[in-house]
Protein backbone atom coordinates (compact mmCIF):
# COMPACT_ATOMS: atom_id res chain seq x y z
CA UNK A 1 50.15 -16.00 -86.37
CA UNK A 2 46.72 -17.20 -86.10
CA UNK A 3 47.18 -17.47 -81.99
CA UNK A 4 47.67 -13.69 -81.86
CA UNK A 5 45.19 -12.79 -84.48
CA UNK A 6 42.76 -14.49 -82.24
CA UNK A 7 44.28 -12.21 -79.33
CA UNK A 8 43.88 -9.26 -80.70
CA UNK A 9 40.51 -9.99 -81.69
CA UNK A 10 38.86 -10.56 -78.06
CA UNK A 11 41.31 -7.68 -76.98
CA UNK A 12 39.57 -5.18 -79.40
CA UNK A 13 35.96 -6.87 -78.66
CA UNK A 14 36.49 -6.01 -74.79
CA UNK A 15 37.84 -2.61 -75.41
CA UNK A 16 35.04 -1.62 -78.03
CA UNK A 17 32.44 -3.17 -75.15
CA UNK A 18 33.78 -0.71 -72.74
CA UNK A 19 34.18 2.19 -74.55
CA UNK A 20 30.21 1.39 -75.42
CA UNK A 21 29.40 1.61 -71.99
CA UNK A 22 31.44 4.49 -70.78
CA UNK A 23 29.50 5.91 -73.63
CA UNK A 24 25.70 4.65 -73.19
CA UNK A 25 25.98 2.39 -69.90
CA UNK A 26 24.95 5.18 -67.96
CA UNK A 27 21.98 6.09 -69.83
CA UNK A 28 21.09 2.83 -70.24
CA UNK A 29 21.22 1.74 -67.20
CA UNK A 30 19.04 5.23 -65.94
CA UNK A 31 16.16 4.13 -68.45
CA UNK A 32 16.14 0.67 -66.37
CA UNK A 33 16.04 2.03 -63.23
CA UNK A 34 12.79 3.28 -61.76
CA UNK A 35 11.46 4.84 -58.38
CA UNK A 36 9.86 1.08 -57.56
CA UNK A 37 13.89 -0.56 -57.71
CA UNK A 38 14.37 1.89 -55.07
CA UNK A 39 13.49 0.81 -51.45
CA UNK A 40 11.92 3.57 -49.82
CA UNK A 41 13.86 5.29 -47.00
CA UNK A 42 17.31 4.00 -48.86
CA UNK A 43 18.21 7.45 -50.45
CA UNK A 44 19.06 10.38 -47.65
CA UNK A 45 20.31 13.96 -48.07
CA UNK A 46 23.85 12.47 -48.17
CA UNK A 47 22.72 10.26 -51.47
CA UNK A 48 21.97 13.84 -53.60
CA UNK A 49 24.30 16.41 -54.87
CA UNK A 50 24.32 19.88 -52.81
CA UNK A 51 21.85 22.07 -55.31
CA UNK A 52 21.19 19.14 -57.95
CA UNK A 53 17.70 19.27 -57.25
CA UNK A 54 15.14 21.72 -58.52
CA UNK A 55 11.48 22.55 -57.71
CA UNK A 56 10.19 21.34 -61.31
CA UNK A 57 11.89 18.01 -60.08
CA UNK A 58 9.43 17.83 -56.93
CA UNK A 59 5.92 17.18 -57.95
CA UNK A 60 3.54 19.65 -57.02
CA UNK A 61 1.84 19.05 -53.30
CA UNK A 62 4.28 16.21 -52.58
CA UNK A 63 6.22 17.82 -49.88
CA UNK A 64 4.17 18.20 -46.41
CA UNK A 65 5.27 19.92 -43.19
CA UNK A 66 6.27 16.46 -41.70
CA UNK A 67 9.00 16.29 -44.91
CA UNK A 68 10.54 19.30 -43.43
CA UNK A 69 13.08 19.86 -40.41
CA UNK A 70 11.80 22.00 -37.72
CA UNK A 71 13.25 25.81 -38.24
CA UNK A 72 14.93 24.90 -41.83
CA UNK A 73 12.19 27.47 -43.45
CA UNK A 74 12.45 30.77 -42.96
CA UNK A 75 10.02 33.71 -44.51
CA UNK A 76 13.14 34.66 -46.92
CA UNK A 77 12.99 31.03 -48.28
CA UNK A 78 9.20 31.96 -49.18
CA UNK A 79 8.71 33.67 -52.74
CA UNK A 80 6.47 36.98 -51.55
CA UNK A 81 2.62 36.36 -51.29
CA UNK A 82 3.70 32.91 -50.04
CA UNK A 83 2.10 33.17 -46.64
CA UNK A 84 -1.15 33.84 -46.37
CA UNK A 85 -2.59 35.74 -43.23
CA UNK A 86 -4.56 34.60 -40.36
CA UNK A 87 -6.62 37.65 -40.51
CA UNK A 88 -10.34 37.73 -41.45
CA UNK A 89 -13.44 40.09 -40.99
CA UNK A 90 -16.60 39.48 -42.21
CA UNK A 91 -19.91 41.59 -42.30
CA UNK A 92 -23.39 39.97 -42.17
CA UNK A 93 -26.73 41.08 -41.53
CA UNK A 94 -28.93 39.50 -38.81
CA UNK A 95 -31.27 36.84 -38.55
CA UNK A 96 -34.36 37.64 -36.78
CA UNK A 97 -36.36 36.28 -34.05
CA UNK A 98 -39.29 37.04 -31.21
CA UNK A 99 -36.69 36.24 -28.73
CA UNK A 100 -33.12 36.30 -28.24
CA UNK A 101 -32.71 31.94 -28.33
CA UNK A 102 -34.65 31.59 -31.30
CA UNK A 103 -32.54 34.14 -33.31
CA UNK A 104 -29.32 32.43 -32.11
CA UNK A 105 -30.63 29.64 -33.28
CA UNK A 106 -31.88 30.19 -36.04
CA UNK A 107 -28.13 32.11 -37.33
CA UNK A 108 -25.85 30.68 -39.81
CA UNK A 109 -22.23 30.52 -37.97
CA UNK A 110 -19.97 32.69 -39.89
CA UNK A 111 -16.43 30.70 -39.50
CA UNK A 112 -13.41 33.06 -38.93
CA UNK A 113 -10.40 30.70 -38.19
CA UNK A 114 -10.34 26.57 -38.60
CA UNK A 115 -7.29 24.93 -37.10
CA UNK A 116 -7.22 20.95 -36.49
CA UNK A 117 -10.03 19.74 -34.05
CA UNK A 118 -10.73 23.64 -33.46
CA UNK A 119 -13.08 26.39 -35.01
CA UNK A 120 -13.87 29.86 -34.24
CA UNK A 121 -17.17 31.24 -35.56
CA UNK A 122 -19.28 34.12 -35.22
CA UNK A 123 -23.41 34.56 -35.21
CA UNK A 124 -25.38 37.79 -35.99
CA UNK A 125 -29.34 37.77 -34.57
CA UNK A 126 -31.57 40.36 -33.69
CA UNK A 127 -33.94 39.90 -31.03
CA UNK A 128 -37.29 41.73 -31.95
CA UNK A 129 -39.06 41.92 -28.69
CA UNK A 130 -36.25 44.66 -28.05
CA UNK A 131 -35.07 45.00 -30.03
CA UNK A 132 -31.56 44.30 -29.48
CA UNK A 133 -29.37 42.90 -32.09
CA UNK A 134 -26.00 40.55 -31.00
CA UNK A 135 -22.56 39.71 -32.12
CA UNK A 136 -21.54 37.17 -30.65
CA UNK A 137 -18.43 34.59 -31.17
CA UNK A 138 -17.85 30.78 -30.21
CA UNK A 139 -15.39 27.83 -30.40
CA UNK A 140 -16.16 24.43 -31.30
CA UNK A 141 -14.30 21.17 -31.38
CA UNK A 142 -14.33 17.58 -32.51
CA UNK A 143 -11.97 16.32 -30.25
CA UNK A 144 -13.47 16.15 -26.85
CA UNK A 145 -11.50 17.45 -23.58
CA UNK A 146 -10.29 20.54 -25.40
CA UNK A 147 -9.29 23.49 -23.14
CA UNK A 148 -9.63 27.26 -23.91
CA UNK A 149 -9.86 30.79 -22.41
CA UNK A 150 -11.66 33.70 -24.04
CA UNK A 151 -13.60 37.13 -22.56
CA UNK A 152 -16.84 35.71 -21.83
CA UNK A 153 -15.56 31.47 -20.79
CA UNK A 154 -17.01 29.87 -17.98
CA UNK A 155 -15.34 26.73 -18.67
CA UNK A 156 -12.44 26.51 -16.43
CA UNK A 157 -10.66 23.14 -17.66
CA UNK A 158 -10.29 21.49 -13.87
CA UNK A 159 -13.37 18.93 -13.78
CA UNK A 160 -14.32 16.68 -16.52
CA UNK A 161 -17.62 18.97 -17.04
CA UNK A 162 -15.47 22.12 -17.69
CA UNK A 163 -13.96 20.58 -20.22
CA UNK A 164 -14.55 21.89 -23.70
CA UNK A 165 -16.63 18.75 -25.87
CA UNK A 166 -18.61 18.15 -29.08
CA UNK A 167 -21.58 18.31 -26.50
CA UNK A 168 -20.74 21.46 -25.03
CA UNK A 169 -23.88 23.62 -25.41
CA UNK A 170 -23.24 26.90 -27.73
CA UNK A 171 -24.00 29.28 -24.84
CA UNK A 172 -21.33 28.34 -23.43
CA UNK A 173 -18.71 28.35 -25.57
CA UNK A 174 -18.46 32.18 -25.87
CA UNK A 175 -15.54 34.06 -26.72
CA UNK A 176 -17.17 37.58 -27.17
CA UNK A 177 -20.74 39.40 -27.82
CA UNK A 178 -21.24 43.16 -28.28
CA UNK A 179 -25.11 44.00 -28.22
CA UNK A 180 -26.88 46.87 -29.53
CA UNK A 181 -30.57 48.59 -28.89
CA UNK A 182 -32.48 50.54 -31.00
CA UNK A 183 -30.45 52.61 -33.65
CA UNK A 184 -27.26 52.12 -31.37
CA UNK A 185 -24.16 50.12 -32.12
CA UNK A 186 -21.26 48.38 -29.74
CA UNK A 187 -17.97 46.98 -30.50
CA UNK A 188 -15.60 44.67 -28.18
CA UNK A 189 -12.50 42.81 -28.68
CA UNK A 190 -10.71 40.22 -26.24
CA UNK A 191 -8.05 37.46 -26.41
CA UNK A 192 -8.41 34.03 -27.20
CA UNK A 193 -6.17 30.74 -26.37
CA UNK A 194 -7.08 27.27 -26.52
CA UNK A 195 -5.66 23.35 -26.83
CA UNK A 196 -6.85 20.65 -28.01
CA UNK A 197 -5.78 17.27 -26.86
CA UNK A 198 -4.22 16.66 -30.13
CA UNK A 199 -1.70 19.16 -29.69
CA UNK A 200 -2.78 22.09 -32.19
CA UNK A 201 -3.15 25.17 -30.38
CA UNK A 202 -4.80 28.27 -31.30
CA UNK A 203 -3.88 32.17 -29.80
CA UNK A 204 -5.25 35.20 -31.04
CA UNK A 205 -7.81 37.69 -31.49
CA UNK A 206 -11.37 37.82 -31.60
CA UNK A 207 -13.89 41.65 -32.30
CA UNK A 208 -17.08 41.95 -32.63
CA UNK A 209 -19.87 44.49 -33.40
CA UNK A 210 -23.41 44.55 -33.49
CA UNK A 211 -25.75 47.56 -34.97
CA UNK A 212 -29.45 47.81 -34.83
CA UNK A 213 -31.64 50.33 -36.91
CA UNK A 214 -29.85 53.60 -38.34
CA UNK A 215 -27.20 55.56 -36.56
CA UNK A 216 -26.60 59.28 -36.68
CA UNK A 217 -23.78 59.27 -37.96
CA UNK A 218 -24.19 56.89 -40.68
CA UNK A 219 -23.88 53.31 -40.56
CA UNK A 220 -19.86 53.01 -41.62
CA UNK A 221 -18.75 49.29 -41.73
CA UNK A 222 -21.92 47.94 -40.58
CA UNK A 223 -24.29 48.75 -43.95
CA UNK A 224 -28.18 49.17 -44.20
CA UNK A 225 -30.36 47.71 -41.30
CA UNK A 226 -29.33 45.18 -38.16
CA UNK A 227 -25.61 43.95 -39.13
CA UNK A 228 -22.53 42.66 -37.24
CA UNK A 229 -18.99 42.55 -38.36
CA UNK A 230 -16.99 40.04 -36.94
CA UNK A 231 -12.40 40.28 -36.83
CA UNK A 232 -10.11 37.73 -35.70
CA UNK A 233 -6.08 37.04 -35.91
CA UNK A 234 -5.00 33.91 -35.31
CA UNK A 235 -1.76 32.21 -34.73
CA UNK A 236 -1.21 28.56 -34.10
CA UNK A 237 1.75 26.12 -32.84
């Protein structure tokens, strides 16, 4: 009698230990269990229940393009206001100058588009000796033996000194200028591609105007005095 008594004892101990962990093993064993006793790159897509995961699971900023497979995100994944457009215009009045160097100069650059190694920008100066006031746009890089095209280029990307560099004097890295006399205006427009050796590529759209003085008909976009107003649309790769 006391044999089995003893039996049954250890029998019930074993069943009550495993009807405590069906219970709380689980739980237990999740408060244990942290992201650092998890090597990284262990867990895939396969590891994670189709739709278990939510975005208030994801910590904000977390996810980068590089966490996402090429052509999985489409604009209907994208809650609307999501994507944000390329598009800018600015107006600005001009800086002034006896000649048409020193007001270039002397201009603040007006950025319109920043991708990677590559930035489009736009100056507004009026030359006094005219006078004649100028819109005029420009690329820059940081990344030295960058390539681009635009209406008013004379770099042609062949030689080594075509090449678009960090020492690439701002006269000639012109996209497109639009100049205006005495209480005139002009407006232009042309196309814009370009590479940097990094692989980030730029394509759009650059416009520019230019107004000196008063006009006639009134001064519409342009405002009071010598202004410019400046447009681009970009796209990149």
């Amino acid at each position: 009698m006391t044999r089995q008594k003893h039996i049954s004892t250890a029998a019930l101990v074993v069943a009550l230990l495993a009807l405590v962990a069906s219970l709380g093993g689980g739980s237990y064993a999740a408060q244990l269990l942290t992201g650092k006793d998890i090597k990284n790159g262990s867990i895939t897509g396969k590891d994670i229940k189709k739709n278990s995961l939510k975005g208030k699971q994801v910590k904000d900023k977390s996810l980068t393009g590089a966490d996402l497979k090429d052509g999985s995100v489409a604009a209907g994944d994208l809650a609307p206001g999501t994507l944000v457009s390329t598009a800018k215009s600015v107006r600005v009045g001009a800086t002034a100058a006896a000649t048409e160097d020193a007001a270039r100069a002397a201009a603040p650059e007006q950025v319109l588009f920043t991708d990677g190694p590559l930035t489009v920008y736009g100056k507004c100066y009026t030359d006094t000796s005219g006078p004649t006031t100028y819109a005029t746009t420009y690329i820059k890089t940081t990344a030295n033996r960058s390539v681009y095209a635009g209406g008013n280029d004379t770099l042609e990307g062949g030689a080594i000194a075509d090449y678009l560099n960090t020492d690439t004097p701002e006269i000639d890295r012109e996209l497109e200028d639009a100049s205006a006399g005495a209480n005139d205006a002009d407006y232009w427009r042309s196309i814009l591609t370009a590479h940097a050796p990094d692989g980030t590529a730029i394509a759009g759209t650059v416009a520019v105007g230019a107004k000196n003085g008063t006009l006639a008909g009134g001064d519409g976009p342009y405002g009071a005095g010598d202004a410019c107003v400046f447009a681009g649309d970009f796209s990149t790769n």
